[in-house]
PDB file of N, CA and C in Angstrom:
ATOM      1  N   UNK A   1     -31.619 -63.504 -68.725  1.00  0.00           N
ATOM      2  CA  UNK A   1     -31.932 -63.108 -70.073  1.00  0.00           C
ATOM      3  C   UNK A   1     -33.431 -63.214 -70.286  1.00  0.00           C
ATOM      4  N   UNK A   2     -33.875 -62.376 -70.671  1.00  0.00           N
ATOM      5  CA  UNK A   2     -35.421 -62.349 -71.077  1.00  0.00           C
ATOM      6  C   UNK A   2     -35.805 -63.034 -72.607  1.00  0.00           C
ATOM      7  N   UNK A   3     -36.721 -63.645 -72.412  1.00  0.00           N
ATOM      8  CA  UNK A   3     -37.309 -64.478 -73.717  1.00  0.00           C
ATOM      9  C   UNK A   3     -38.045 -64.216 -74.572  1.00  0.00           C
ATOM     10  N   UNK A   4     -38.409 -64.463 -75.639  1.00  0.00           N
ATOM     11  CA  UNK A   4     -39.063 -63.974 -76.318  1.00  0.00           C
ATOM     12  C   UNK A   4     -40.636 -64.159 -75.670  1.00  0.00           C
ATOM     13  N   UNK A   5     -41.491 -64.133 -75.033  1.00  0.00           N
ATOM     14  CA  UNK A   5     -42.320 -64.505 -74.344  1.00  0.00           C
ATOM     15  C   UNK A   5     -42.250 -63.294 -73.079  1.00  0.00           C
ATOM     16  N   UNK A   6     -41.190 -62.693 -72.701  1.00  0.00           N
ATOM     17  CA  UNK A   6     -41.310 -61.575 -71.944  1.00  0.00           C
ATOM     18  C   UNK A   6     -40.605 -62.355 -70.949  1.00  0.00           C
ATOM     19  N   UNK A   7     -40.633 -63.511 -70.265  1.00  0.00           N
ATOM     20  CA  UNK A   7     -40.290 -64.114 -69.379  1.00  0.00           C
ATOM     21  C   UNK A   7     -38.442 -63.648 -69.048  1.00  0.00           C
ATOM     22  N   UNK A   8     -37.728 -63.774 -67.530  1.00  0.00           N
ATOM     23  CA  UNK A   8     -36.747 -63.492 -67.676  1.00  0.00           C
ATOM     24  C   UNK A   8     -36.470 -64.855 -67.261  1.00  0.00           C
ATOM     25  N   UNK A   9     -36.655 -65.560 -66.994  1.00  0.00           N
ATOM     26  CA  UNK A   9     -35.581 -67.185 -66.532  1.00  0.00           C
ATOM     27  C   UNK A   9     -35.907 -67.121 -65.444  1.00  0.00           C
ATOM     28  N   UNK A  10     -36.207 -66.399 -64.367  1.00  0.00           N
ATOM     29  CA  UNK A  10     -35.949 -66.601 -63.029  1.00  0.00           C
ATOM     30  C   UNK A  10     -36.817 -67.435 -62.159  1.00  0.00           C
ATOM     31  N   UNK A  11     -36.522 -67.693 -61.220  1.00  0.00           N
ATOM     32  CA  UNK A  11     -37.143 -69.312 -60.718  1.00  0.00           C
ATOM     33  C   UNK A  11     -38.238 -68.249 -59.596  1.00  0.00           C
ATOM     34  N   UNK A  12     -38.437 -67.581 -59.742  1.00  0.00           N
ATOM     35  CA  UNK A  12     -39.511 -66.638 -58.687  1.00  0.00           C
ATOM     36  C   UNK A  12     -40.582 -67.240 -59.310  1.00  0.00           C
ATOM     37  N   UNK A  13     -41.895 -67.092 -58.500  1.00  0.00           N
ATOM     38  CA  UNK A  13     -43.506 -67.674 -58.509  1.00  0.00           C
ATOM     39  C   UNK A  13     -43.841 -66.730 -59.061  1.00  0.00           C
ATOM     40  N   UNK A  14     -44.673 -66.967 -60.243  1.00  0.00           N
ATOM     41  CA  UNK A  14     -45.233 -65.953 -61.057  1.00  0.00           C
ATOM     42  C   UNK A  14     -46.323 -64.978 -60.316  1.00  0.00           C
ATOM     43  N   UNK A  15     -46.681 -65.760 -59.128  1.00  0.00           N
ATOM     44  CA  UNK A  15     -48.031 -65.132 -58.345  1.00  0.00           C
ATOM     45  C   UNK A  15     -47.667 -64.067 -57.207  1.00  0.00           C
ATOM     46  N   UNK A  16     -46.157 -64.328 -57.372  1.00  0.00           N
ATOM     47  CA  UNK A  16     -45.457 -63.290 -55.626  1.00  0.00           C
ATOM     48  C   UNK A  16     -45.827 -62.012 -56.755  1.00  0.00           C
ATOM     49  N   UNK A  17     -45.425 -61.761 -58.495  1.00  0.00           N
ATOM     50  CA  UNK A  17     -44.982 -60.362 -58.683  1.00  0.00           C
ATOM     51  C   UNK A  17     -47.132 -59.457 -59.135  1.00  0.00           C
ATOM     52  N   UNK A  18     -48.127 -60.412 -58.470  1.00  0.00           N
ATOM     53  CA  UNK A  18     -49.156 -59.812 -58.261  1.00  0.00           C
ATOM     54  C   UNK A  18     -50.100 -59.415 -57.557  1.00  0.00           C
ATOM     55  N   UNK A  19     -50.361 -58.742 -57.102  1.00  0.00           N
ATOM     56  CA  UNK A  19     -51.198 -57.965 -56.071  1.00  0.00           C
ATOM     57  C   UNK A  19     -52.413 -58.936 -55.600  1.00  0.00           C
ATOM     58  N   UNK A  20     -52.624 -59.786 -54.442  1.00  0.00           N
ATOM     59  CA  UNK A  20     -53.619 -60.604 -54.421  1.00  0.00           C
ATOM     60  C   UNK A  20     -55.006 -59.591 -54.136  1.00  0.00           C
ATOM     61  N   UNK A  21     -54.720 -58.614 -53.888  1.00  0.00           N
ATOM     62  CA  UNK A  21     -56.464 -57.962 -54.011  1.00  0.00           C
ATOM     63  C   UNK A  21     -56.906 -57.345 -55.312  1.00  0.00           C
ATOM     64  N   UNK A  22     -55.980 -57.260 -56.265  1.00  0.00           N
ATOM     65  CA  UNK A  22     -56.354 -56.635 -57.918  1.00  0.00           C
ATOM     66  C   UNK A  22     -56.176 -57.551 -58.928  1.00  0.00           C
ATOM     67  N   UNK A  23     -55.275 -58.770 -58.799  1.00  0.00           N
ATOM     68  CA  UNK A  23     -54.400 -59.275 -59.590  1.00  0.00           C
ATOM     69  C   UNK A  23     -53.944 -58.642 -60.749  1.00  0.00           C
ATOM     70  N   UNK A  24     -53.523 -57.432 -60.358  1.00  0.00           N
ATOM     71  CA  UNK A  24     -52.385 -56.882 -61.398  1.00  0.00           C
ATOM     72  C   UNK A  24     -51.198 -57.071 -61.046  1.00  0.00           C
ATOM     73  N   UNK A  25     -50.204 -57.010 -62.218  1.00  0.00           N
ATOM     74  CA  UNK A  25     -48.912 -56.951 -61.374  1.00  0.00           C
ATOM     75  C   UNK A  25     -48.473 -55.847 -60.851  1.00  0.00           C
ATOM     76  N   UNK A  26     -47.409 -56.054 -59.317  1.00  0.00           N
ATOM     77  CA  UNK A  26     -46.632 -55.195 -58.622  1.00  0.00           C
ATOM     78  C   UNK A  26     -45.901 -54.084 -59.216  1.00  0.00           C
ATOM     79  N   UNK A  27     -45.142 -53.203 -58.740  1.00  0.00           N
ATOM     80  CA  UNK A  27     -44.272 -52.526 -59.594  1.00  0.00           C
ATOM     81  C   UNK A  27     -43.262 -53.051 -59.215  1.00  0.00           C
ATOM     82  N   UNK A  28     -42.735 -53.551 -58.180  1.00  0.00           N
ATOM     83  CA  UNK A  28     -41.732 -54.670 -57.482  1.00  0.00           C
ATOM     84  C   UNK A  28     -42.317 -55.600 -56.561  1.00  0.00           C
ATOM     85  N   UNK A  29     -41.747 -56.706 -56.835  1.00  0.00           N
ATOM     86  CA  UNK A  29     -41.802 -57.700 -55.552  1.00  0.00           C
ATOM     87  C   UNK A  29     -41.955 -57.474 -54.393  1.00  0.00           C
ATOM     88  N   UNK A  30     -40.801 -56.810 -54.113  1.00  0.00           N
ATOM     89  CA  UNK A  30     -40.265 -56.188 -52.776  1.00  0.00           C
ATOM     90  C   UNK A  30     -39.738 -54.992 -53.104  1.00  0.00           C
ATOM     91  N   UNK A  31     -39.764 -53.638 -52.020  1.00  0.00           N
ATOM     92  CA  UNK A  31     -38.896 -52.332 -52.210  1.00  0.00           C
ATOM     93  C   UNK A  31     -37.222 -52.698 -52.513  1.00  0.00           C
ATOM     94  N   UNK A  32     -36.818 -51.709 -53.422  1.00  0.00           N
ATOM     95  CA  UNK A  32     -35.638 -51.448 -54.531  1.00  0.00           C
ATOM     96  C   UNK A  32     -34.883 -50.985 -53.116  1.00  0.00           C
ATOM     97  N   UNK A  33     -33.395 -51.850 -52.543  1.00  0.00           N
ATOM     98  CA  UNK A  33     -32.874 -51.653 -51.687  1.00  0.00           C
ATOM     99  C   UNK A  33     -31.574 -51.320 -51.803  1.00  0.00           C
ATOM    100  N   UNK A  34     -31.015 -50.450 -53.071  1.00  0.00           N
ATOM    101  CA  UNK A  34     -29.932 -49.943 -53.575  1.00  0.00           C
ATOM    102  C   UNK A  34     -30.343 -49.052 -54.538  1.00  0.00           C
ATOM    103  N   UNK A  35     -29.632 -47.593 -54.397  1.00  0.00           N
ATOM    104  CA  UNK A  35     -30.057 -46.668 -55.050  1.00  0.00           C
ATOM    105  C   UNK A  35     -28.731 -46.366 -55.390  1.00  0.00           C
ATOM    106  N   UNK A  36     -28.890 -45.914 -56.932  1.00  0.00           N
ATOM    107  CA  UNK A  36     -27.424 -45.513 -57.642  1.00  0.00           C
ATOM    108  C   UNK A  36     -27.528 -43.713 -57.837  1.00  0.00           C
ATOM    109  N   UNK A  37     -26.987 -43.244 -57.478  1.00  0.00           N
ATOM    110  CA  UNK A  37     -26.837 -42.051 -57.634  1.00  0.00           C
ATOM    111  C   UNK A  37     -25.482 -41.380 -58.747  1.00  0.00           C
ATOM    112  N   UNK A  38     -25.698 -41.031 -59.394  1.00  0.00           N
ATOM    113  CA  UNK A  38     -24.565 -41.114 -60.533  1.00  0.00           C
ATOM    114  C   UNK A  38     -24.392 -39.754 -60.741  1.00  0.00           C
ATOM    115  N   UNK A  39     -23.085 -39.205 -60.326  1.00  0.00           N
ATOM    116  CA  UNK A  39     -22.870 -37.684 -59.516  1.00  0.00           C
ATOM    117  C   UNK A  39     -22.018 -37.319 -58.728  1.00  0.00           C
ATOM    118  N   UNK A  40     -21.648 -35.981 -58.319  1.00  0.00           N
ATOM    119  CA  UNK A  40     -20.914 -35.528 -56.950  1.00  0.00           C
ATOM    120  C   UNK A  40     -21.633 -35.578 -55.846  1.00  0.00           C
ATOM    121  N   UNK A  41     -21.655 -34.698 -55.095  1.00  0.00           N
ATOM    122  CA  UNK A  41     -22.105 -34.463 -53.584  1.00  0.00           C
ATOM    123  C   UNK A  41     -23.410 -33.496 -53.826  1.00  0.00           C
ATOM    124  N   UNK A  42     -23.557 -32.607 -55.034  1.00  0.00           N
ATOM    125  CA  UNK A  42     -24.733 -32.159 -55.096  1.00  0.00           C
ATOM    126  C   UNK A  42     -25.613 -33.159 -55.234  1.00  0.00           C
ATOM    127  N   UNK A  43     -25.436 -33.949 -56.050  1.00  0.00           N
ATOM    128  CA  UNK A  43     -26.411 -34.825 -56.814  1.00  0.00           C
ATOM    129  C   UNK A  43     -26.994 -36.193 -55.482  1.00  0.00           C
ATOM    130  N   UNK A  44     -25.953 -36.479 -54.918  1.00  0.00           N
ATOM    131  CA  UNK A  44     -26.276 -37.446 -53.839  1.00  0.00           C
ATOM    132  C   UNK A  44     -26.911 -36.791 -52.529  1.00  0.00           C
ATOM    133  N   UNK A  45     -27.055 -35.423 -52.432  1.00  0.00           N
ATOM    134  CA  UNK A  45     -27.280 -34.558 -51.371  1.00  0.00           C
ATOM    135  C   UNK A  45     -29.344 -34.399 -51.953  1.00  0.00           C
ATOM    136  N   UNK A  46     -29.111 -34.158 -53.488  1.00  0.00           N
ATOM    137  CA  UNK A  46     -30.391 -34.083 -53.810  1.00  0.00           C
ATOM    138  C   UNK A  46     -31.331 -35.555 -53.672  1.00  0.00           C
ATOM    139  N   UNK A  47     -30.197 -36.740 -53.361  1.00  0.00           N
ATOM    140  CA  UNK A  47     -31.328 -37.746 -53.351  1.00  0.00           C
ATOM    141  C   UNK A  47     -31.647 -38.432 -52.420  1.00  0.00           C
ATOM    142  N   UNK A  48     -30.851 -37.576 -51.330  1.00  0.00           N
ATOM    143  CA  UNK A  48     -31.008 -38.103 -49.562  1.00  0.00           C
ATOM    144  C   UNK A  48     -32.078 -37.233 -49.721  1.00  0.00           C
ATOM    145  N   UNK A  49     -32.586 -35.728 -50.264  1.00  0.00           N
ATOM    146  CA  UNK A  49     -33.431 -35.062 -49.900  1.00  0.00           C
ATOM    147  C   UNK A  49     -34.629 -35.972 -50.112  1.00  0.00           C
ATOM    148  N   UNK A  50     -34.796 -36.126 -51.486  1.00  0.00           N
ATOM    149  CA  UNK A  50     -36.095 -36.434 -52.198  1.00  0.00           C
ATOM    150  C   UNK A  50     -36.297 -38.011 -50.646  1.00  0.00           C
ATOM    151  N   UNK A  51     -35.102 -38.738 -50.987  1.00  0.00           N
ATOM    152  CA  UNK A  51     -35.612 -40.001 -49.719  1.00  0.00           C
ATOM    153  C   UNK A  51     -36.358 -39.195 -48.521  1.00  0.00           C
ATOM    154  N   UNK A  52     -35.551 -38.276 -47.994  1.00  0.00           N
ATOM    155  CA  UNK A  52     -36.367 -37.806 -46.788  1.00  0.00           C
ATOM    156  C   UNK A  52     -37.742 -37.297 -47.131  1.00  0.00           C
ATOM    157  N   UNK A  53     -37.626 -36.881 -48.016  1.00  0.00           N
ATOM    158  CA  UNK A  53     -39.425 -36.162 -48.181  1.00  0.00           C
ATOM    159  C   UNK A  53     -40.260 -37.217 -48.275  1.00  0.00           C
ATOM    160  N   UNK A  54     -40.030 -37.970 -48.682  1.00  0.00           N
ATOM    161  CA  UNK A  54     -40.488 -39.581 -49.530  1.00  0.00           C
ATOM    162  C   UNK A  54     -41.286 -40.029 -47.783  1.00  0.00           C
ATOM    163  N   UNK A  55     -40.031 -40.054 -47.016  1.00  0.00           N
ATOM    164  CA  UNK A  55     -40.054 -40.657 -45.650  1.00  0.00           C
ATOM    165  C   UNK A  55     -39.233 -41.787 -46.066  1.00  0.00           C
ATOM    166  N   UNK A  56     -38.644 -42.290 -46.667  1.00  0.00           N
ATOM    167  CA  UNK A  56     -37.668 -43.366 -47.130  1.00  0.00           C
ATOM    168  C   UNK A  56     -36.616 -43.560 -45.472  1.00  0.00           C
ATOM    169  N   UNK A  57     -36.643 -44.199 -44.787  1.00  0.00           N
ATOM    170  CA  UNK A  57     -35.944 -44.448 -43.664  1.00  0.00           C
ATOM    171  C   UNK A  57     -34.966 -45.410 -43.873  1.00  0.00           C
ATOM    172  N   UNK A  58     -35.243 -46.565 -44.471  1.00  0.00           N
ATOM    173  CA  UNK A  58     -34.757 -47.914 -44.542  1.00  0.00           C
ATOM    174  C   UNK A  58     -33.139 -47.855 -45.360  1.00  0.00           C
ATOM    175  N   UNK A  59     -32.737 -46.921 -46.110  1.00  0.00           N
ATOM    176  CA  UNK A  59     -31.861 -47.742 -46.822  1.00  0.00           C
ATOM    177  C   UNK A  59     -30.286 -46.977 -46.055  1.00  0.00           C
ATOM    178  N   UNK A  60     -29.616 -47.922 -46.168  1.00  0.00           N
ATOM    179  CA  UNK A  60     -28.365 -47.543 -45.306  1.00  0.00           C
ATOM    180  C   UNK A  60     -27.383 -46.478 -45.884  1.00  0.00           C
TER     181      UNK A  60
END
């Protein structure tokens, strides 16, 4: 649950979610390793594409 303060509870180091050469924050921690595709076979066909163009290799 997120706080009034923006904070969500979570016990992560405030310093992993910032970039040590800008100190801005990340857009993630780590790469997003589940993709929801919400659709038939067109729609999941269009988002293996976009991964391949991307070069996206990694996700199973």
């Amino acid at each position: 649950m997120i706080g009034e303060d923006g904070a969500d509870g979570g016990d992560a180091a405030p310093e992993a979610a910032l970039d040590p050469a800008t100190g801005r924050p990340r857009r993630f921690a780590y790469p997003p390793n589940l993709y929801v595709v919400d659709g038939g076979a067109p729609q999941v066909a269009a988002a293996a594409e976009v991964l391949d163009d991307l070069g996206i290799t990694d996700v199973a």
